[in-house]
C-alpha atoms as a PDB file:
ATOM      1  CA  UNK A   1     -15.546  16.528  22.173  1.00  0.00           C
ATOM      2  CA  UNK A   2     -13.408  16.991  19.050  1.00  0.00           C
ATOM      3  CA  UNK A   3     -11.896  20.653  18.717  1.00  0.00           C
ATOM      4  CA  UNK A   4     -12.783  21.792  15.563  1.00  0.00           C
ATOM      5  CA  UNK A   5      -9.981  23.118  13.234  1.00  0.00           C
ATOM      6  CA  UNK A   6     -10.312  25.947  10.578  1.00  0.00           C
ATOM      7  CA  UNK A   7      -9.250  24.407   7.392  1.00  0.00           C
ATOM      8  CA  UNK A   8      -8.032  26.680   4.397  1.00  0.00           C
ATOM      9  CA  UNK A   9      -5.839  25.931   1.526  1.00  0.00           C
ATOM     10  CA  UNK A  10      -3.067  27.924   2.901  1.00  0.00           C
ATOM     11  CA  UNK A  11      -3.220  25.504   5.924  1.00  0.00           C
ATOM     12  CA  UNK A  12      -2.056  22.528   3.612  1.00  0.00           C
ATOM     13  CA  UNK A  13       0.272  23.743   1.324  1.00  0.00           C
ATOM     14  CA  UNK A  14       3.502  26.043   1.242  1.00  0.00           C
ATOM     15  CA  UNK A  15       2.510  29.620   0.234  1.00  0.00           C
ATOM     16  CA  UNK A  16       2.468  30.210  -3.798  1.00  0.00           C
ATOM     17  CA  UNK A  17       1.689  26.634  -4.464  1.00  0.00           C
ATOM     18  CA  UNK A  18      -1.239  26.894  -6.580  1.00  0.00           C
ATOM     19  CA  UNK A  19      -2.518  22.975  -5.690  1.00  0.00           C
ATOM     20  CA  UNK A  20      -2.428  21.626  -9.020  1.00  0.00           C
ATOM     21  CA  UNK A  21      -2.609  17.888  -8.882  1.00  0.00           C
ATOM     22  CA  UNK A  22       0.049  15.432 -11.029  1.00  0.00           C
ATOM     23  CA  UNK A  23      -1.229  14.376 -13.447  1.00  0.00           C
ATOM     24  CA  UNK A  24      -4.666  13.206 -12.613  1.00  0.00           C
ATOM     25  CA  UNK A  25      -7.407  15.485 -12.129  1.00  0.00           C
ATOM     26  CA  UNK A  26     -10.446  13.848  -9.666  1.00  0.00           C
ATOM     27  CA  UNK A  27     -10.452  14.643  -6.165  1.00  0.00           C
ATOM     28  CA  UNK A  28     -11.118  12.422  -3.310  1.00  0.00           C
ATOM     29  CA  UNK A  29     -13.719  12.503  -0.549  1.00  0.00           C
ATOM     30  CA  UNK A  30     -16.459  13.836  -2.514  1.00  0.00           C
ATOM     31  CA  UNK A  31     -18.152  10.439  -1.611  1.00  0.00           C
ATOM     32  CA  UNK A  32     -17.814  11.413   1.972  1.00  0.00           C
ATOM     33  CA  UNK A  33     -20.848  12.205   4.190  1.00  0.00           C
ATOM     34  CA  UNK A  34     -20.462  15.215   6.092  1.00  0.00           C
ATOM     35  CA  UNK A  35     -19.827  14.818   9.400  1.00  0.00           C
ATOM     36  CA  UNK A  36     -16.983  12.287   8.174  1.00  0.00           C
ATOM     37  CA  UNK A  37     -15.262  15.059   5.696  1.00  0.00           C
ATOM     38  CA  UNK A  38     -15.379  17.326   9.357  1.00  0.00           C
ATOM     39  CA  UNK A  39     -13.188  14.435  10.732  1.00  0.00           C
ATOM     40  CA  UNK A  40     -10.680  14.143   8.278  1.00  0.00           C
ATOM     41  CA  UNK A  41     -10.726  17.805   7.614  1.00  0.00           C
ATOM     42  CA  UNK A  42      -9.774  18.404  11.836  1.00  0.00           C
ATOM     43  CA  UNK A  43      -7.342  16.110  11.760  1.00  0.00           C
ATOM     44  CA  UNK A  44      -5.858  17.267   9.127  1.00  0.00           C
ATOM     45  CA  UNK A  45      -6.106  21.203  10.506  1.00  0.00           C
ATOM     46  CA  UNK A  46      -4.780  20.046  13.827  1.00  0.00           C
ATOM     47  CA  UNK A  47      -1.795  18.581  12.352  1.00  0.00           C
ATOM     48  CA  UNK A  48      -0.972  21.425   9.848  1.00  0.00           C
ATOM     49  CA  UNK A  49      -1.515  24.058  13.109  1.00  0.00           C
ATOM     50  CA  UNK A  50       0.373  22.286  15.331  1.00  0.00           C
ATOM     51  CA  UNK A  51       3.317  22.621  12.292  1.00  0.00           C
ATOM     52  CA  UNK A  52       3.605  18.692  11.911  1.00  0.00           C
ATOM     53  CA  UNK A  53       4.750  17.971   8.157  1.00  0.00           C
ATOM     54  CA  UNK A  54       2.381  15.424   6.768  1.00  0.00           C
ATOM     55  CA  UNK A  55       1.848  13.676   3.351  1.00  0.00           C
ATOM     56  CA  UNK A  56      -1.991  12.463   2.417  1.00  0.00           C
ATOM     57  CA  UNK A  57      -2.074   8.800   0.361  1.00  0.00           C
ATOM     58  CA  UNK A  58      -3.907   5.787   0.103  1.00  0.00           C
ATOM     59  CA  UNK A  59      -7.377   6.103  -1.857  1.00  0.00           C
ATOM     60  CA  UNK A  60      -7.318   9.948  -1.169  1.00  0.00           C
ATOM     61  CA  UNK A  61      -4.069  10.025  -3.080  1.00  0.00           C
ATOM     62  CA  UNK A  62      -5.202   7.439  -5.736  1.00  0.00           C
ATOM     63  CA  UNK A  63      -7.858   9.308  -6.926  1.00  0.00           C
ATOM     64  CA  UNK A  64      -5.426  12.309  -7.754  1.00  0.00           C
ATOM     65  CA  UNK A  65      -3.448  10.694  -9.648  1.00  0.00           C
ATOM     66  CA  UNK A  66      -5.676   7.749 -11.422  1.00  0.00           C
ATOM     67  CA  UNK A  67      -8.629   9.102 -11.772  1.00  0.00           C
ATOM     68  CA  UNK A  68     -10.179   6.357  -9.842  1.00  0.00           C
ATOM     69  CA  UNK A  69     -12.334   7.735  -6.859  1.00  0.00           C
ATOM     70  CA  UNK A  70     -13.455   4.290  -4.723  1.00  0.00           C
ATOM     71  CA  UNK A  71     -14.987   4.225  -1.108  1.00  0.00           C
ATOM     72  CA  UNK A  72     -12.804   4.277   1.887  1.00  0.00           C
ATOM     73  CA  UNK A  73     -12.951   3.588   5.398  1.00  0.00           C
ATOM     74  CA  UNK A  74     -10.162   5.793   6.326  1.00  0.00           C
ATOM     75  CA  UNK A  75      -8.066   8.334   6.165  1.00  0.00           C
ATOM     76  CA  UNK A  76      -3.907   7.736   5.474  1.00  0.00           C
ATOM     77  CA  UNK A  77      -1.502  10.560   6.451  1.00  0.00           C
ATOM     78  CA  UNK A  78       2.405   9.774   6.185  1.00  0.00           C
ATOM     79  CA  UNK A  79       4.799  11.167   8.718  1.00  0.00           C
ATOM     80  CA  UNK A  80       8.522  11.128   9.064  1.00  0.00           C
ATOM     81  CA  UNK A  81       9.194   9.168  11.810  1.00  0.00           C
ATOM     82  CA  UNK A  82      10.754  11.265  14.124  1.00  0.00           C
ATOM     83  CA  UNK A  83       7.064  13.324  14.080  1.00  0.00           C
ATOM     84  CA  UNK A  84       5.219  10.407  14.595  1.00  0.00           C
ATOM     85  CA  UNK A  85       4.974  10.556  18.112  1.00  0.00           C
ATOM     86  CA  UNK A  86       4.474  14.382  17.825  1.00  0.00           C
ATOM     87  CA  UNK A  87       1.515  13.975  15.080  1.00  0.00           C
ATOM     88  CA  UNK A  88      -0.045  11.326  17.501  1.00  0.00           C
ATOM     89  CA  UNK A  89       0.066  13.859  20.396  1.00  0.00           C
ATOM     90  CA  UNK A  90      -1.430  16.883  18.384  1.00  0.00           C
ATOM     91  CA  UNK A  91      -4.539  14.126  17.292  1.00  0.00           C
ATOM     92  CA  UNK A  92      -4.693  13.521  20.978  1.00  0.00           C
ATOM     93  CA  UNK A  93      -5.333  16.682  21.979  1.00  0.00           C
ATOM     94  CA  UNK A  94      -7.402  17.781  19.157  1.00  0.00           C
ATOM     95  CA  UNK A  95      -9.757  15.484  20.868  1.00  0.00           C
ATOM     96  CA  UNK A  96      -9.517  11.998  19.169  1.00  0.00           C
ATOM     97  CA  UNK A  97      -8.953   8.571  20.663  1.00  0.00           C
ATOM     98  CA  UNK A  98      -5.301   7.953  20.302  1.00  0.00           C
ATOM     99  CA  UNK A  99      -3.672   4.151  19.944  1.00  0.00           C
ATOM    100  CA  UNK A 100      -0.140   3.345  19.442  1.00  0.00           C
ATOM    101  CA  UNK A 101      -1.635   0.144  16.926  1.00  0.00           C
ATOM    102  CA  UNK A 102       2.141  -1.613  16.028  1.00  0.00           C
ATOM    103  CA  UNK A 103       5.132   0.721  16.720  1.00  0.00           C
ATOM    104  CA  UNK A 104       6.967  -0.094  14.034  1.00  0.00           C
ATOM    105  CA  UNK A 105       4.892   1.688  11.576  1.00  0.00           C
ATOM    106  CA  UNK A 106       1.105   2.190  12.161  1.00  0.00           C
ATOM    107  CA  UNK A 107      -1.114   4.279  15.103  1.00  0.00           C
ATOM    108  CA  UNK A 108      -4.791   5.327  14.728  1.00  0.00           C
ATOM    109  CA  UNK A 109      -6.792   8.408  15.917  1.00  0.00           C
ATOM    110  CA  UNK A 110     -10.606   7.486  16.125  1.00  0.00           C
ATOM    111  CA  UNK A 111     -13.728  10.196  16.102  1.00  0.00           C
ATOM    112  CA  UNK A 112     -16.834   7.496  16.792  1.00  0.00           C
ATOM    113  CA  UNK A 113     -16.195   4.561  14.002  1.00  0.00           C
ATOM    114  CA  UNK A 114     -14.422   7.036  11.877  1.00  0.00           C
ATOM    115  CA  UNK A 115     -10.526   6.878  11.754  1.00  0.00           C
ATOM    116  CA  UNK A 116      -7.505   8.345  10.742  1.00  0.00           C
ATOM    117  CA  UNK A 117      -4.336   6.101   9.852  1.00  0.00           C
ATOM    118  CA  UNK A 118      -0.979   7.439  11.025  1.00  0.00           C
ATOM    119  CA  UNK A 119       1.948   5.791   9.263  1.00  0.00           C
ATOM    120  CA  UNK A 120       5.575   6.412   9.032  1.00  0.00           C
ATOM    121  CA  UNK A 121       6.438   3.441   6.778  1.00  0.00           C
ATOM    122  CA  UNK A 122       4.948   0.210   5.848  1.00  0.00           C
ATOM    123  CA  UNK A 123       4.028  -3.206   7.655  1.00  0.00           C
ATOM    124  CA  UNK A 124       7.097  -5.129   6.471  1.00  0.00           C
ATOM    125  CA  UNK A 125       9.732  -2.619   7.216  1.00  0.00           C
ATOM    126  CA  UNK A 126      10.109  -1.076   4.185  1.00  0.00           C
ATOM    127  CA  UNK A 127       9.063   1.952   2.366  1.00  0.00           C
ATOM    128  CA  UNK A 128      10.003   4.315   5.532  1.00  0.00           C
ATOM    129  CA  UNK A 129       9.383   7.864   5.044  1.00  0.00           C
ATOM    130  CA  UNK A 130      12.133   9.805   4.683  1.00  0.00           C
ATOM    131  CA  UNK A 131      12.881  13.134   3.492  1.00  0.00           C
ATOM    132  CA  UNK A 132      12.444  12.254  -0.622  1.00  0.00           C
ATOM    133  CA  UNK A 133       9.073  11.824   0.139  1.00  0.00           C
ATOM    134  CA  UNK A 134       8.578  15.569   0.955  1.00  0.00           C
ATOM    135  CA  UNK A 135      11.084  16.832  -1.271  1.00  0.00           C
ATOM    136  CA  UNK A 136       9.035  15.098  -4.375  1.00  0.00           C
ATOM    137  CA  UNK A 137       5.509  15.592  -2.623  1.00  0.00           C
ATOM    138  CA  UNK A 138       2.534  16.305  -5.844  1.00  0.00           C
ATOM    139  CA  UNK A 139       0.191  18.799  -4.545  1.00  0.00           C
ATOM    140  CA  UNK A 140      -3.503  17.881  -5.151  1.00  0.00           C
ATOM    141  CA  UNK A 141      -7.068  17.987  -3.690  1.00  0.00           C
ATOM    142  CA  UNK A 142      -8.372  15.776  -1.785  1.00  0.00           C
ATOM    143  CA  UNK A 143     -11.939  16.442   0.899  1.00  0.00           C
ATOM    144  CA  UNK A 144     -11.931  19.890  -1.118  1.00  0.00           C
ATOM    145  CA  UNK A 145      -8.795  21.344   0.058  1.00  0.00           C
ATOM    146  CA  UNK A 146      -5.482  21.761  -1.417  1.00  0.00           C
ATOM    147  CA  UNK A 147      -2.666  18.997   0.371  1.00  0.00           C
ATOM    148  CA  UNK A 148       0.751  17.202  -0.436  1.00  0.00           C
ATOM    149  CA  UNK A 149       0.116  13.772  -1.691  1.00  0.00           C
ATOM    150  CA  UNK A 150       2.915  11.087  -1.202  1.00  0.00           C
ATOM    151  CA  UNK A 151       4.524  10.505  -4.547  1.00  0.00           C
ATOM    152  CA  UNK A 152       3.735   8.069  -7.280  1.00  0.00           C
ATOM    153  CA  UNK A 153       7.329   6.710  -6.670  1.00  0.00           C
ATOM    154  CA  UNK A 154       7.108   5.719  -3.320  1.00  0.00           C
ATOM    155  CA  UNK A 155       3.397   4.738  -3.698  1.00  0.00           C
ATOM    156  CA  UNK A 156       4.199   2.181  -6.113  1.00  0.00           C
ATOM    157  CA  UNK A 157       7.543   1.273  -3.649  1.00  0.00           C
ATOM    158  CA  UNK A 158       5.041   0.865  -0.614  1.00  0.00           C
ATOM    159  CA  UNK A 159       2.307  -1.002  -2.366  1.00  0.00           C
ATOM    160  CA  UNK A 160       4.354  -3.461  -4.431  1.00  0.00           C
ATOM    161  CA  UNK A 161       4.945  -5.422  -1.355  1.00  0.00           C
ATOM    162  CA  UNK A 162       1.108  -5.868  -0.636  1.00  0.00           C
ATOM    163  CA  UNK A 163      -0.071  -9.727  -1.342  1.00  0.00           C
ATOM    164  CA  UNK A 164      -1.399 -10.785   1.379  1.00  0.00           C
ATOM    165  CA  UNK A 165      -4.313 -13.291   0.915  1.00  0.00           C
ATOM    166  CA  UNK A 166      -7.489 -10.792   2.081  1.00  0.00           C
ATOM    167  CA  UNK A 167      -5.640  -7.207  -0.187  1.00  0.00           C
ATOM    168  CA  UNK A 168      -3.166  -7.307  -2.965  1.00  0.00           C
ATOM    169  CA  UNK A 169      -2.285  -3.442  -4.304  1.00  0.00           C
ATOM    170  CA  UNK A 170      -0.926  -4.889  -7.538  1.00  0.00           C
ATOM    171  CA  UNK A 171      -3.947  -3.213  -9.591  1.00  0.00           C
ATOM    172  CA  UNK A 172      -3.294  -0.090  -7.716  1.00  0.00           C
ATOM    173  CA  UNK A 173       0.430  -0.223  -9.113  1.00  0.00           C
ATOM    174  CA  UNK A 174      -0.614  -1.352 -12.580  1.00  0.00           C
ATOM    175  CA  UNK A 175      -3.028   2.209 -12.597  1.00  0.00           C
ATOM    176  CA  UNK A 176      -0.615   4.285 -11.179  1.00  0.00           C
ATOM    177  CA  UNK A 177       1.854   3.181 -13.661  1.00  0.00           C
ATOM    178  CA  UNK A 178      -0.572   3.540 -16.501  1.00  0.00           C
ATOM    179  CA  UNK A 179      -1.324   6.779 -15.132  1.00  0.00           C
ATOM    180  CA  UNK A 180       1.981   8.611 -13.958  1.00  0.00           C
ATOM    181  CA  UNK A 181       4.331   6.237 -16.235  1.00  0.00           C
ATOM    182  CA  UNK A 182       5.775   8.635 -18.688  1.00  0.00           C
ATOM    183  CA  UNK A 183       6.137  11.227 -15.587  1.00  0.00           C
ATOM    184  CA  UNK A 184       8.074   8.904 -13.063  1.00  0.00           C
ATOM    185  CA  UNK A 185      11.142   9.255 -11.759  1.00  0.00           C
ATOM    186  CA  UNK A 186      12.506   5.667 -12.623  1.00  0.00           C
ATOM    187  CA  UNK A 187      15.706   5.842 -11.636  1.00  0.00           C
ATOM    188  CA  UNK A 188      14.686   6.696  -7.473  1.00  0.00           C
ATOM    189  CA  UNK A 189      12.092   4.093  -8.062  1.00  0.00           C
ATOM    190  CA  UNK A 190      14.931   1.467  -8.989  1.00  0.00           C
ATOM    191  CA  UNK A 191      16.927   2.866  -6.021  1.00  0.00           C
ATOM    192  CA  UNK A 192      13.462   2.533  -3.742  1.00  0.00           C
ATOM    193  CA  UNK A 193      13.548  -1.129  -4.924  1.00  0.00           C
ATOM    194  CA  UNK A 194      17.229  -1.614  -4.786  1.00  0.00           C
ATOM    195  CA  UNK A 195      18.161  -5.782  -4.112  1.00  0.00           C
ATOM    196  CA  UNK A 196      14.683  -6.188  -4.007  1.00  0.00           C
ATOM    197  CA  UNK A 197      14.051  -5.424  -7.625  1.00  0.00           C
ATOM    198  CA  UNK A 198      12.577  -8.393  -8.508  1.00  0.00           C
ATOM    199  CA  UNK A 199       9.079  -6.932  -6.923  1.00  0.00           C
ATOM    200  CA  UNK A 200       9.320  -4.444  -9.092  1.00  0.00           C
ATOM    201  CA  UNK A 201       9.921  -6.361 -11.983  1.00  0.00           C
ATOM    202  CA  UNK A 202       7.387  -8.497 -11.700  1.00  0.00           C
ATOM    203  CA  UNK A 203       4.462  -5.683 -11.511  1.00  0.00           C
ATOM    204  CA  UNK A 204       6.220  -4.299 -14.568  1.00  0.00           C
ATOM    205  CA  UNK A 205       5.954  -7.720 -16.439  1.00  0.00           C
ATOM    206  CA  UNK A 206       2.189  -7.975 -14.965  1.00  0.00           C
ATOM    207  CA  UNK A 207       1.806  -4.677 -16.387  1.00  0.00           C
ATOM    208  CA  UNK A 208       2.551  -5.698 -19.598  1.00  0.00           C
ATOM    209  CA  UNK A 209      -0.011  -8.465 -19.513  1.00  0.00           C
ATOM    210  CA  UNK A 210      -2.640  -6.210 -18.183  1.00  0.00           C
ATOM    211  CA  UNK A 211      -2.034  -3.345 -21.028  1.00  0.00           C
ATOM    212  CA  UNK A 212      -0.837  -5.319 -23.657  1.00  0.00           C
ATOM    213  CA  UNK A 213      -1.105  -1.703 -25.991  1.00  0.00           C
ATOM    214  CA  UNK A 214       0.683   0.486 -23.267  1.00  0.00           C
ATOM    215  CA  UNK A 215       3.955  -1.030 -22.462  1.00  0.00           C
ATOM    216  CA  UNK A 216       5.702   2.596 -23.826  1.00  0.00           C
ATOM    217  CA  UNK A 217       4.529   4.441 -20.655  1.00  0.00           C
ATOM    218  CA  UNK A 218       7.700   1.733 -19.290  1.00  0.00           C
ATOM    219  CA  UNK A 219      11.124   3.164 -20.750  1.00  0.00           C
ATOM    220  CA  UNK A 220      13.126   0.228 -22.765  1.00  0.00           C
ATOM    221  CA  UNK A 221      16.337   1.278 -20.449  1.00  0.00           C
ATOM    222  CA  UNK A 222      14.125   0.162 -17.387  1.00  0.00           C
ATOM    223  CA  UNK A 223      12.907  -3.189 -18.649  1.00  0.00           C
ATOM    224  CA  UNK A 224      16.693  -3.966 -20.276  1.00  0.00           C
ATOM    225  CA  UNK A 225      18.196  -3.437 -16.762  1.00  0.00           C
ATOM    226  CA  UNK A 226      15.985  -5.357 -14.727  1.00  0.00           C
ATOM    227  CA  UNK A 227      16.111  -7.861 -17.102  1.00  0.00           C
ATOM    228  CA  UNK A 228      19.619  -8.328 -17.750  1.00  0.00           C
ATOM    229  CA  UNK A 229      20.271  -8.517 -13.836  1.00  0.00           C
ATOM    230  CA  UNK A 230      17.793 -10.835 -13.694  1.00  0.00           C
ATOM    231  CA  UNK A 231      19.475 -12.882 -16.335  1.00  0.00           C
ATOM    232  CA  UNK A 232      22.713 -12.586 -14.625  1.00  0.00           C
ATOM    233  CA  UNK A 233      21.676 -13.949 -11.508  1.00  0.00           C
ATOM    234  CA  UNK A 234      20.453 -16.363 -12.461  1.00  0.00           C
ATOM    235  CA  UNK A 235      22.897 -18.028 -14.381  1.00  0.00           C
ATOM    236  CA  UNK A 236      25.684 -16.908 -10.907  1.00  0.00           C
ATOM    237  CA  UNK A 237      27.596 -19.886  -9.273  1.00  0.00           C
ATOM    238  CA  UNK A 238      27.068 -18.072  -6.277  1.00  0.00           C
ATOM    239  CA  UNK A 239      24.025 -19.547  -3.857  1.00  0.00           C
ATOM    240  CA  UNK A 240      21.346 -17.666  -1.808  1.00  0.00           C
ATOM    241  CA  UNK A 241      21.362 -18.284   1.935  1.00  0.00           C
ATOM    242  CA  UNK A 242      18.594 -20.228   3.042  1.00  0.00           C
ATOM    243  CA  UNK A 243      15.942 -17.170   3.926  1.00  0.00           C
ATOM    244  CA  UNK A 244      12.340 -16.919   2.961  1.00  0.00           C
ATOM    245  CA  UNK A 245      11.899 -13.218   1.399  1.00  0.00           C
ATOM    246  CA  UNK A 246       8.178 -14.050   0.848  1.00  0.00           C
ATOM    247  CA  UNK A 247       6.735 -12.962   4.403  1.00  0.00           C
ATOM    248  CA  UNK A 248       7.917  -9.507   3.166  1.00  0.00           C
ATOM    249  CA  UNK A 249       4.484 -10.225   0.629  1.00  0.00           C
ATOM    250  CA  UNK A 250       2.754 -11.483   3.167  1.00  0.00           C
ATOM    251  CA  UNK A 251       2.765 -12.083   7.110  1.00  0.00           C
ATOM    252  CA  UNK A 252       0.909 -14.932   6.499  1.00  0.00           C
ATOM    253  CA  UNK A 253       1.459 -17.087   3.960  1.00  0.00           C
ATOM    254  CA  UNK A 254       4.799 -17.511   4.277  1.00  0.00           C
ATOM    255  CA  UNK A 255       5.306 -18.815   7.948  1.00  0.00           C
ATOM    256  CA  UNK A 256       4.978 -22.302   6.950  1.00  0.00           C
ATOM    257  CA  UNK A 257       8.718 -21.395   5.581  1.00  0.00           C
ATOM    258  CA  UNK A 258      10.122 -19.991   8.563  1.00  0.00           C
ATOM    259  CA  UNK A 259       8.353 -21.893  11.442  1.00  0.00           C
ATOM    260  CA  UNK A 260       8.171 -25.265   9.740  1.00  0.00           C
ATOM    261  CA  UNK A 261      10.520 -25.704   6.536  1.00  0.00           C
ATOM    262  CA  UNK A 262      14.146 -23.600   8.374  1.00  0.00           C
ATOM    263  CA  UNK A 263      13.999 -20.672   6.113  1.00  0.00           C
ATOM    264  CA  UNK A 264      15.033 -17.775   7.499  1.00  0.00           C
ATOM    265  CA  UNK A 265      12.101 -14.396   7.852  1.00  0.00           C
ATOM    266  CA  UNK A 266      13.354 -12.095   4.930  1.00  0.00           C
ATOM    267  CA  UNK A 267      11.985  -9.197   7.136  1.00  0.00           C
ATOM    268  CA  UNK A 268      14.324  -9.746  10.312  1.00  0.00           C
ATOM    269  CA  UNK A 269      17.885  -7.741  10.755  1.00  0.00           C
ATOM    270  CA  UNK A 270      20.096  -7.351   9.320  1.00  0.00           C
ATOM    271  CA  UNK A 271      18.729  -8.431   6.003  1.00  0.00           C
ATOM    272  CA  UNK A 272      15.711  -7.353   6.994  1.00  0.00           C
ATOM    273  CA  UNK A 273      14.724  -3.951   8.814  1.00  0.00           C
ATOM    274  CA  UNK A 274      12.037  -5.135  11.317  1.00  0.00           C
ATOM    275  CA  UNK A 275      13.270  -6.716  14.590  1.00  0.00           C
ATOM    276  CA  UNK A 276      12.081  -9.965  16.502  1.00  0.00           C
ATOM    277  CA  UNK A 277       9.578  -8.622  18.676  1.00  0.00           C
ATOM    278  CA  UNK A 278       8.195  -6.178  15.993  1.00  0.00           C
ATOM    279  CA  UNK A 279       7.697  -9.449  14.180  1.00  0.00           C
ATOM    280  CA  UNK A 280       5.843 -11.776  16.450  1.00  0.00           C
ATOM    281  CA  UNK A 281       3.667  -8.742  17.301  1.00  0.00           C
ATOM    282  CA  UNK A 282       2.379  -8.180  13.697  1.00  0.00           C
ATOM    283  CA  UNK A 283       2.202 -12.177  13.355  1.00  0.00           C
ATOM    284  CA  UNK A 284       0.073 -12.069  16.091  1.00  0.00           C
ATOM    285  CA  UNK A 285      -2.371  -9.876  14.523  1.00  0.00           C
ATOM    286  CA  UNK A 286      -2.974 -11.960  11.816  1.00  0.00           C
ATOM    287  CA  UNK A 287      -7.045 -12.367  11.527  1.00  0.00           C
ATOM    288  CA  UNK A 288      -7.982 -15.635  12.023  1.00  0.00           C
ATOM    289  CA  UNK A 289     -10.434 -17.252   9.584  1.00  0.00           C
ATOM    290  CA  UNK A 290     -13.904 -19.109  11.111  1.00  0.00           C
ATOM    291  CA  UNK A 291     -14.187 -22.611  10.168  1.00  0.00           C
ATOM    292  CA  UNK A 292     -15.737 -23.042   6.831  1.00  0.00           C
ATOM    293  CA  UNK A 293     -19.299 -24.980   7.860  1.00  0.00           C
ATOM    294  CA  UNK A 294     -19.390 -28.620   6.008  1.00  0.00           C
ATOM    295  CA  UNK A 295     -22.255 -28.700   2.841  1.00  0.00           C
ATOM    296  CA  UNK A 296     -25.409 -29.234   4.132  1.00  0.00           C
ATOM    297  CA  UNK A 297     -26.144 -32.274   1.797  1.00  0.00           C
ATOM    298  CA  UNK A 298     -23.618 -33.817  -0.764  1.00  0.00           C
ATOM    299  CA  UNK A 299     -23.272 -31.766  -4.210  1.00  0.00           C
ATOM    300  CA  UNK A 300     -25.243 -32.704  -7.336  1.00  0.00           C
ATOM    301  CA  UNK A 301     -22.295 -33.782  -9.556  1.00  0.00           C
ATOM    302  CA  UNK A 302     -24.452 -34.341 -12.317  1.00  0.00           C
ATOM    303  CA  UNK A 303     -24.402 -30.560 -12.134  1.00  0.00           C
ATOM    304  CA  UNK A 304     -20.958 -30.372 -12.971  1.00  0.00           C
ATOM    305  CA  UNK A 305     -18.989 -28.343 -15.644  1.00  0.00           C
ATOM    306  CA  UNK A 306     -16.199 -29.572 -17.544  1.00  0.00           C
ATOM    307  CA  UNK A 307     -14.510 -26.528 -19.798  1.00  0.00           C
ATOM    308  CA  UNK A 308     -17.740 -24.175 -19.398  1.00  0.00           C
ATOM    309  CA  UNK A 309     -19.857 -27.165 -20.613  1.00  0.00           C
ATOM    310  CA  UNK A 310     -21.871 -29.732 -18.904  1.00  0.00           C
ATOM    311  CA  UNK A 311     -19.761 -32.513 -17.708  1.00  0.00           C
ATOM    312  CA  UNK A 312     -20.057 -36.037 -19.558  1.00  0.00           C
ATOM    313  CA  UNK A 313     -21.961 -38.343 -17.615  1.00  0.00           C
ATOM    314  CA  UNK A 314     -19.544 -41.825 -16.848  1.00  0.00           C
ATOM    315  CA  UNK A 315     -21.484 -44.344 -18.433  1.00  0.00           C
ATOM    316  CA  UNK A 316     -22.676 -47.246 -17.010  1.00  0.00           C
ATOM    317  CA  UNK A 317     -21.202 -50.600 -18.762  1.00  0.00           C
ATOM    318  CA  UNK A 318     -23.442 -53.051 -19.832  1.00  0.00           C
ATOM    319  CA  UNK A 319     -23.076 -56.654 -18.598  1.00  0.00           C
END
């Protein structure tokens, strides 16, 4: 059985902090039924107790911030990652089913089908939590207590990377700069990005298709930079070694490249900050898809639409 936790604001956040969220005002997990709020709510209380620093984000951190409350299955908490093993062992004994998922990044605590994610950085290596994370925390509310939500920054560093076939976070980027834009600390968010800019870049672009009316929430000195880099690159004598940077999108999609075609995996070290074995374990977890059943009969193509109109029927020529 589960230990349950007393859970108070004081438990969450440093003493004087009053809990007010930036900038968004909804709180998360009032979707929630209850016996899943008690879950979240003793994990949380176990970790704060046992004096493990922890950072709430995902959908409970969205909502904060964007206004956007959405169902979730789970519950996200960031950890340094030299209290990772720590935070597992306090979930452990606070009586939930412990599982080391992938080392490099990921372990779960379960109460029944309900879940807790413990991360200390991201699939693909990057976006590892360090000490910025804490230092520019945003207190907020989520399951009707006061917590420390990760920043915007490193949100939008962590979930730029996410385009994987079955999840891409770019909307979630796109809100959170619509929402948090004219607050953000651009210049640690370039420095998050560093040589791998062009992510960013390209979410700011998108953003500027998405909000055609809003592109001042990006400063001008952002968009010049990126762009001029980009613009000097490109026209440099100097050639790329032959690596694939793509599987750091997407675990999937991209080994075609570096099994079949001799690209090199962006994510491996030293370019990369995962190693070999961290690699083919997360590669192995890839879902695999069932086989898509053939039609049951042969499709009506006189039922066809050419440019949202019925197709032209060929006609038959006359003899």
């Amino acid at each position: 059985m589960r230990r349950n936790v007393a859970v108070t604001t004081a438990s969450f956040l440093p003493d004087g902090d009053t809990g007010s969220p930036r900038p968004g005002s909804a709180e998360s997990g009032a979707e929630l039924d209850p016996e899943t709020r008690c879950v979240y709510l003793d994990a949380l209380g176990a970790l704060r107790q046992a004096g493990v620093e922890f950072l709430t984000g995902g959908a409970h951190a969205l909502a904060p911030y964007t206004g956007i409350v959405r169902d979730t299955k789970d519950l996200d908490v960031f950890v340094r990652k030299e209290d990772f093993e720590s935070a597992l062992a306090v979930l452990g004994a606070a009586g939930f089913a412990t599982e080391l998922t992938f080392p490099h990044w990921l372990a779960k605590a379960y109460a029944g089908d309900r879940f807790i994610d413990l991360m200390f950085g991201a699939s693909n290596g990057v976006a590892m939590v360090d000490d910025l994370w804490f230092t520019h925390a945003a207190p907020g509310r989520v399951l009707g207590v006061s917590v420390l939500l990760c920043p915007p920054e490193e949100m939008i560093w962590s979930k730029a990377f996410i385009m994987e076939r079955e999840r891409y976070d770019g909307a979630d980027v796109a809100h959170l700069i619509l929402a948090c834009g004219r607050e953000l600390d651009w210049r640690r968010l370039l420095g998050r990005f560093g040589r791998r800019w062009r992510v960013l870049l390209s979410h700011l672009v998108l953003f500027g298709f998405i909000y055609p009316g809003e592109w001042a929430v990006i400063p001008d000195a952002v968009m010049a930079h990126l762009l001029r880099r980009l613009d000097r690159e490109r026209v440099g004598s100097g050639e790329e070694a032959r690596v694939c940077d793509g599987t750091l999108l997407s675990r999937q999609q991209y080994l075609v490249d570096v099994i079949g075609r001799g690209y090199a995996d962006g994510r491996l070290a030293p370019r990369g900050e995962m190693t070999a074995a961290e690699i083919a374990h997360w590669t192995a977890a890839i879902p695999t898809s069932p086989a898509r059943p053939p039609p049951a009969r042969s499709p009506d193509l006189s039922m066809a639409r050419w440019n949202g109109r019925p197709a032209p029927r060929a006609r038959r020529r006359r003899r």
